[in-house]
Protein backbone atom coordinates (compact mmCIF):
# COMPACT_ATOMS: atom_id res chain seq x y z
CA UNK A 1 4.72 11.41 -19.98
CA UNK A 2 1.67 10.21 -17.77
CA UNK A 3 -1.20 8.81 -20.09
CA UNK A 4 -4.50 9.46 -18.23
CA UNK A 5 -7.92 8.16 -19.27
CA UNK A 6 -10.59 8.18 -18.28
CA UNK A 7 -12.96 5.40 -17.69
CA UNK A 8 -16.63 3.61 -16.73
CA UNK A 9 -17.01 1.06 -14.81
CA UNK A 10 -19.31 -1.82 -13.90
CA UNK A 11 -18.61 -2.39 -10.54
CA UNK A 12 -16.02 -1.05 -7.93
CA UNK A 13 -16.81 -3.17 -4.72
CA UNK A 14 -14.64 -6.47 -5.61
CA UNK A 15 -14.29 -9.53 -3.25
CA UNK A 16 -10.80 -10.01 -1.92
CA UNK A 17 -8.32 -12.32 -1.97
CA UNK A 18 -6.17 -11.10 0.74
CA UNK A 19 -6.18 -12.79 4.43
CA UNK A 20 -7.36 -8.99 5.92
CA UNK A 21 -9.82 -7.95 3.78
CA UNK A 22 -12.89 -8.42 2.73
CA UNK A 23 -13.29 -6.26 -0.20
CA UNK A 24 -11.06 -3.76 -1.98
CA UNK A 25 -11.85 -0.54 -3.87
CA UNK A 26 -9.56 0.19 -6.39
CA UNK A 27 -10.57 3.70 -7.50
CA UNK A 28 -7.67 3.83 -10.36
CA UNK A 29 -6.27 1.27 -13.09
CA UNK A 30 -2.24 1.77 -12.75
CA UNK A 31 0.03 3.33 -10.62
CA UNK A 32 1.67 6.45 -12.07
CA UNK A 33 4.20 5.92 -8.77
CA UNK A 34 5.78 2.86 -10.75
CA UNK A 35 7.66 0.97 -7.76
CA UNK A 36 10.21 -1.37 -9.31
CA UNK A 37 9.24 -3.80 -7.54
CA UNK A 38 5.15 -4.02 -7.60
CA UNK A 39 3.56 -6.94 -8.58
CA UNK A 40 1.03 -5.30 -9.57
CA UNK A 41 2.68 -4.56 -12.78
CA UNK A 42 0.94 -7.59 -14.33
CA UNK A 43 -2.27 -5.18 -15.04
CA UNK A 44 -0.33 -2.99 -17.47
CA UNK A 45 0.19 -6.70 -19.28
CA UNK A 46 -3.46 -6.84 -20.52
CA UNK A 47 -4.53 -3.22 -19.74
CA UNK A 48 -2.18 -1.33 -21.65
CA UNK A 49 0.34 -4.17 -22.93
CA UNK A 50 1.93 -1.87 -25.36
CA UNK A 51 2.76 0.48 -22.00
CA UNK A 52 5.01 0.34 -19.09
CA UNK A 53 3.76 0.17 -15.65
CA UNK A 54 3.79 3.75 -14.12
CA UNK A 55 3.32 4.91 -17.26
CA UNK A 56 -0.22 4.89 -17.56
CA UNK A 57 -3.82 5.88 -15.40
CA UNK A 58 -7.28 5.27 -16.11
CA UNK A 59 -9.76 7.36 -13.66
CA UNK A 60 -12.64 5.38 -12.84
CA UNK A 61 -14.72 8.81 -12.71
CA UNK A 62 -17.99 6.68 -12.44
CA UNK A 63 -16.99 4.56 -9.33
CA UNK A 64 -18.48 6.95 -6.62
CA UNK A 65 -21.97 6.45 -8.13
CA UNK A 66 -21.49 2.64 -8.64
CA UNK A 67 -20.34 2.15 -5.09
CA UNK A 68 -23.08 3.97 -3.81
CA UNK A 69 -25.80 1.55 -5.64
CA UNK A 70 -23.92 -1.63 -4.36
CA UNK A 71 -23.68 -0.42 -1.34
CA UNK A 72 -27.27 -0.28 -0.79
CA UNK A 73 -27.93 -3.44 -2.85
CA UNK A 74 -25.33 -5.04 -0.07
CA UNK A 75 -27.51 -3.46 2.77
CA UNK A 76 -30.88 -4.76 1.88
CA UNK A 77 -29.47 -8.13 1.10
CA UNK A 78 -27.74 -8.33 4.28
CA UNK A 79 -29.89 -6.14 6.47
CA UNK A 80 -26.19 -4.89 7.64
CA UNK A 81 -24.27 -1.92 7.11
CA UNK A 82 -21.34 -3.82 8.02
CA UNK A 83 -20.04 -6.48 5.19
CA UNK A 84 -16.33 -6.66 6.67
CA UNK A 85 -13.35 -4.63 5.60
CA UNK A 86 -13.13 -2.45 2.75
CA UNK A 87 -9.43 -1.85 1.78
CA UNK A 88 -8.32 0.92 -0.48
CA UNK A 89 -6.43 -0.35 -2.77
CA UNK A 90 -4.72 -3.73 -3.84
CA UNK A 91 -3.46 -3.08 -7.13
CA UNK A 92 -2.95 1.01 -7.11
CA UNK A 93 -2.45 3.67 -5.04
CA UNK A 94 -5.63 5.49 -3.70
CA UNK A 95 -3.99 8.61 -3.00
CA UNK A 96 -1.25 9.02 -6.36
CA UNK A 97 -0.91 12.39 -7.96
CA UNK A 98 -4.23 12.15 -10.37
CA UNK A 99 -6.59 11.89 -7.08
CA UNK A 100 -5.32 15.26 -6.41
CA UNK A 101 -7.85 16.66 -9.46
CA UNK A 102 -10.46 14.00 -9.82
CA UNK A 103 -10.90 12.95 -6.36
CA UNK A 104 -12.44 9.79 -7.03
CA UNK A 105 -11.03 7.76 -3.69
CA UNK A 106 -12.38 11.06 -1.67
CA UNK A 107 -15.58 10.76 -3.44
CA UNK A 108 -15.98 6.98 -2.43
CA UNK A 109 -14.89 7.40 1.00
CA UNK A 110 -17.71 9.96 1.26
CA UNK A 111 -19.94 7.38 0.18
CA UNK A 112 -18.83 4.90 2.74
CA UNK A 113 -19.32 7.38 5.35
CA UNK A 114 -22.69 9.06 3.76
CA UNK A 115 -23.93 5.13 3.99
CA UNK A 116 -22.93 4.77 7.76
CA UNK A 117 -20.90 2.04 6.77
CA UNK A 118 -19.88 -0.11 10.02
CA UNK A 119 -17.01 -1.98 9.05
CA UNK A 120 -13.56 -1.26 8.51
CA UNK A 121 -11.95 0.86 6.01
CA UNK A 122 -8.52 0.43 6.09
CA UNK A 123 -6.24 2.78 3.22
CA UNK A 124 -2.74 2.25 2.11
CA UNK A 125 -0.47 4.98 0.11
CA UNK A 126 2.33 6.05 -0.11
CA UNK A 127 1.44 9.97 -0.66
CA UNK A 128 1.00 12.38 2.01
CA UNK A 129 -2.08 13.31 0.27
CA UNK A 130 -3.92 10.97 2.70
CA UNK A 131 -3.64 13.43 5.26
CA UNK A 132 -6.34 15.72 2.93
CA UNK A 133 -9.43 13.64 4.07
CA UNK A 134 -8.97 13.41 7.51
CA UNK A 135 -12.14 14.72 8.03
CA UNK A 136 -13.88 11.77 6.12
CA UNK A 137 -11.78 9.27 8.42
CA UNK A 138 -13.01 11.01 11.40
CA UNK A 139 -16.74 10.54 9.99
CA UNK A 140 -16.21 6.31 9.72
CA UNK A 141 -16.75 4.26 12.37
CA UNK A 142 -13.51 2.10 12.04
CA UNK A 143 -10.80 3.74 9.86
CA UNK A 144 -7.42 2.62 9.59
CA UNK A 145 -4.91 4.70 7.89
CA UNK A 146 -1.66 2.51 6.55
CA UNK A 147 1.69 4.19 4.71
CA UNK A 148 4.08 2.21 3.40
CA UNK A 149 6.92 2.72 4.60
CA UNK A 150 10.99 0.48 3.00
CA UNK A 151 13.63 2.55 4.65
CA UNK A 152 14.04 6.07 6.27
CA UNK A 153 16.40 6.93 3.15
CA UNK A 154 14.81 8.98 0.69
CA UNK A 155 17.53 8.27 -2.00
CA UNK A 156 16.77 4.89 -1.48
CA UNK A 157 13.35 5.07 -1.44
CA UNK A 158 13.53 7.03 -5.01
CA UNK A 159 15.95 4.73 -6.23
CA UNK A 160 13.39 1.96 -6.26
CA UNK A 161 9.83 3.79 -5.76
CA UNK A 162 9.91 5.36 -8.87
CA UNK A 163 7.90 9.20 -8.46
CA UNK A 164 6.35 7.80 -4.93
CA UNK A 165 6.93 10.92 -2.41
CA UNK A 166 9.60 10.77 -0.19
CA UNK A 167 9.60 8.37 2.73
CA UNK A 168 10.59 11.64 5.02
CA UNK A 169 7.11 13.07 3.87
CA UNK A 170 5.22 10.16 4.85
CA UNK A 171 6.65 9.21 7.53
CA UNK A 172 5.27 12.74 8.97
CA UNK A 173 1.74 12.12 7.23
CA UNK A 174 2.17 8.95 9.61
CA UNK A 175 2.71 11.20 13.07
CA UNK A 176 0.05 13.65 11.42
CA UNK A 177 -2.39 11.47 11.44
CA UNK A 178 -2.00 9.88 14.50
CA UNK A 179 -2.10 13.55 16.11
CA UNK A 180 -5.42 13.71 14.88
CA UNK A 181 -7.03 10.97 16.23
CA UNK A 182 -6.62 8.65 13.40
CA UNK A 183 -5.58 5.26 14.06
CA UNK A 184 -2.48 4.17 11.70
CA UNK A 185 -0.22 1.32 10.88
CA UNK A 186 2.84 1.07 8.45
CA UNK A 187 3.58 -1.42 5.79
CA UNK A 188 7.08 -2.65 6.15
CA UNK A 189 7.04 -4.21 2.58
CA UNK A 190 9.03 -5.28 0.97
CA UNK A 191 11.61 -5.62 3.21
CA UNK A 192 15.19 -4.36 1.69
CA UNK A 193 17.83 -6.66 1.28
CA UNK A 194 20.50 -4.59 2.45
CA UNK A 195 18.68 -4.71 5.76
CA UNK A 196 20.75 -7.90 6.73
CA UNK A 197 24.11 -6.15 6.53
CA UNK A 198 23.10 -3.29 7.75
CA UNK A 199 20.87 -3.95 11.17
CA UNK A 200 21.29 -0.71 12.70
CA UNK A 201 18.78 0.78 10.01
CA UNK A 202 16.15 -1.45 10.40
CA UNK A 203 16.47 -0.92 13.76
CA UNK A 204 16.28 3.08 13.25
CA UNK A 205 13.40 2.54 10.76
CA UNK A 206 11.30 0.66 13.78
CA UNK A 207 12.41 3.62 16.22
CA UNK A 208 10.79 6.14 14.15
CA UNK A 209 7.30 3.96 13.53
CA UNK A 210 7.11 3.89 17.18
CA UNK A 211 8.01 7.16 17.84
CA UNK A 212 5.27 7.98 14.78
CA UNK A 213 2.18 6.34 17.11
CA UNK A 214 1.53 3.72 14.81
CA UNK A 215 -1.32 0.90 16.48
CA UNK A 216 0.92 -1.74 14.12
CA UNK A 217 3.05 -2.64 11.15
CA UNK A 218 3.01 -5.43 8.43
CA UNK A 219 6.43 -7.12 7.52
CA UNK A 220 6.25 -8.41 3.76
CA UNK A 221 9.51 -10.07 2.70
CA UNK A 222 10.08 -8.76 -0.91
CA UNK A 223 8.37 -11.00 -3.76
CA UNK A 224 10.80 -12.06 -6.14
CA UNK A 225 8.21 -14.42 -8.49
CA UNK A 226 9.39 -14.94 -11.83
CA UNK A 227 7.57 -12.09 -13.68
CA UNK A 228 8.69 -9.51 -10.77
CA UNK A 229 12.12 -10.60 -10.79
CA UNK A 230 12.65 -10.44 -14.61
CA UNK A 231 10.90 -6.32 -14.51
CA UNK A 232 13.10 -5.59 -10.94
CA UNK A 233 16.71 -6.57 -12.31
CA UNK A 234 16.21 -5.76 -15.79
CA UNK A 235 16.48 -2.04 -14.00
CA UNK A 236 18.73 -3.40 -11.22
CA UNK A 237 21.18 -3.99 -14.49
CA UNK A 238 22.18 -0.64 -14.17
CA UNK A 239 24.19 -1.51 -10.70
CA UNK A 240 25.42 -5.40 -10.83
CA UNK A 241 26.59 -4.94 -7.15
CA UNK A 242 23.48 -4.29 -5.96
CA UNK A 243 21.62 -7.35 -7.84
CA UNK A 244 23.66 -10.11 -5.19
CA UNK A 245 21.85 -9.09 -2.38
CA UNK A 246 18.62 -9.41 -4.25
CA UNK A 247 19.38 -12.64 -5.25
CA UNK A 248 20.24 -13.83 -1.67
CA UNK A 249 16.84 -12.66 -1.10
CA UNK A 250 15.57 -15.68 -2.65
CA UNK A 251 16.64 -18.18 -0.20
CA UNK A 252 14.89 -19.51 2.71
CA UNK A 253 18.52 -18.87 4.82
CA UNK A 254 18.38 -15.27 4.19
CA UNK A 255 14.78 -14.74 5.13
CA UNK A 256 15.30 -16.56 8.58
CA UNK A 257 18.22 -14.35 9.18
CA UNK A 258 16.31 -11.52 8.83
CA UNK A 259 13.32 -12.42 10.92
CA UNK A 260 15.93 -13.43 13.62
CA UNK A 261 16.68 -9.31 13.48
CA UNK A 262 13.30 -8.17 13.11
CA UNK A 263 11.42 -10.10 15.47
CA UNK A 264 13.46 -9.14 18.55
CA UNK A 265 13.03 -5.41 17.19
CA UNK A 266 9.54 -5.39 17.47
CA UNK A 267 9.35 -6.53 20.99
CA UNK A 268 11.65 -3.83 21.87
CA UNK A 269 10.00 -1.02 20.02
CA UNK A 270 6.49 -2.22 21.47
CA UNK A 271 5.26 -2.67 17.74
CA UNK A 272 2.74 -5.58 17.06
CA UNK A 273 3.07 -7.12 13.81
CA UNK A 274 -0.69 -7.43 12.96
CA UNK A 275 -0.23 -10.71 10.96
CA UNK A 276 2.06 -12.41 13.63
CA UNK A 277 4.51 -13.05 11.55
CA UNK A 278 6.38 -11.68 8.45
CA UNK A 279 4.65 -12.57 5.32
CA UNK A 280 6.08 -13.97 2.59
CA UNK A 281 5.50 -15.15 -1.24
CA UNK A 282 6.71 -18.61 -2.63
CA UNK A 283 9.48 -18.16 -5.61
């Protein structure tokens, strides 16, 4: 059973880390989607230590207000309304099934847009609940709307993306989107290992993000640090056959045989990988 609390906070807008963003709003602590293999399971090590990851979500039902007040404090200080890109979210999911009743990402988007915000807002789920607030995106100046997207297999994608919808469902918030106006991109992350045996889906999988109108796609290969690994095949126990081709994952032989697949793909499905290259984590 889902433990929610809910929470204050101090602040909301937090610099980033990551190469393509400036700042990230995380409007939730947790991820009640519980993907096997998210690093950002760490948090539930000195949030909720006692809990497992997917297993708990505290609402940050103050962070509308809070963003609002730095906002402004960022404006005067800058005498800008554009600070860089805000990204929704690096270490939850904006849209998962608790923003359906507290609303606190919609909330903060209305902010952004209330504010006239200049810069980018870029937003990556995995719920078809995105498609809710189009109205919002239409009201920002620069919206970007990403879903991530492993496989076009929906028992796959539950096998290992825990209670994350189906990858048929957002692969159609994907074209939905786009039909509205809303520019969109897919996260190809992490990439599957049974991808290198088995070409012809990864090949399907890029014929259906084209055909879905997205303006890009990130490649991650899948992050298999120490602390991931132990969480991922502790569950990937359950099928030893399967746990070989994760551990062939780990070697720099395997990852150049899949790039020499996918980078040929995306030149002949016309999709631009928006970091030029696939990204990757050290193990």
């Amino acid at each position: 059973m889902l433990d929610i609390k809910e929470i204050r906070v101090k602040s909301v807008l937090t610099k980033s880390g990551l190469p393509d963003a400036d700042w990230v709003v995380n409007p939730y602590v947790g991820c009640a989607f519980g993907c096997k293999y998210c690093y950002a399971a760490f948090i539930g090590r000195w949030k909720r230590p006692k809990e497992d990851w997917g297993g708990f979500v505290d609402v940050k039902i103050n962070a509308p207000e809070i963003l609002k007040a730095e906002l402004e404090r960022l404006g005067k200080k800058l005498q800008s309304k554009n600070f860089g890109t805000v990204f929704f979210s690096s270490v939850t999911d904006p849209y998962q099934g608790v923003e359906g009743k507290y609303e606190v990402t919609q909330k903060c988007l209305r902010v952004l847009a209330d504010f006239g915000y200049e810069g980018e807002v870029s937003i990556l789920t995995k719920s078809p609940l995105v498609c809710r607030d189009i109205d919002i995106f239409r009201q920002l100046k620069n919206a970007s709307i990403g879903l991530t997207i492993t496989s076009l297999d929906d028992e796959v994608s539950r096998f290992l993306e825990g209670n994350a919808p189906s990858v048929s469902l957002r692969m159609g918030a994907l074209k939905k989107l786009h039909l509205a106006g809303i520019r969109t991109y897919a996260f190809v992350g992490p990439l599957l290992p049974y991808f290198t045996a088995r070409s012809d889906k990864l090949e399907n999988l890029f014929a259906e993000l084209e055909n879905s109108g997205v303006a890009g796609i990130y490649i991650e290969h899948i992050n298999l640090s120490s602390k991931i690994r132990v969480r991922l095949f502790e569950y990937l126990s359950k099928t030893p056959d399967i746990i070989s081709y994760f551990e062939k994952a780990r070697m720099d032989e395997y990852r150049q045989s899949l790039e020499n697949i996918i980078y040929p793909l995306a030149k002949k499905y016309n999709l631009k990988i928006i970091t030029g290259k696939v990204l990757q984590h050290g193990v």
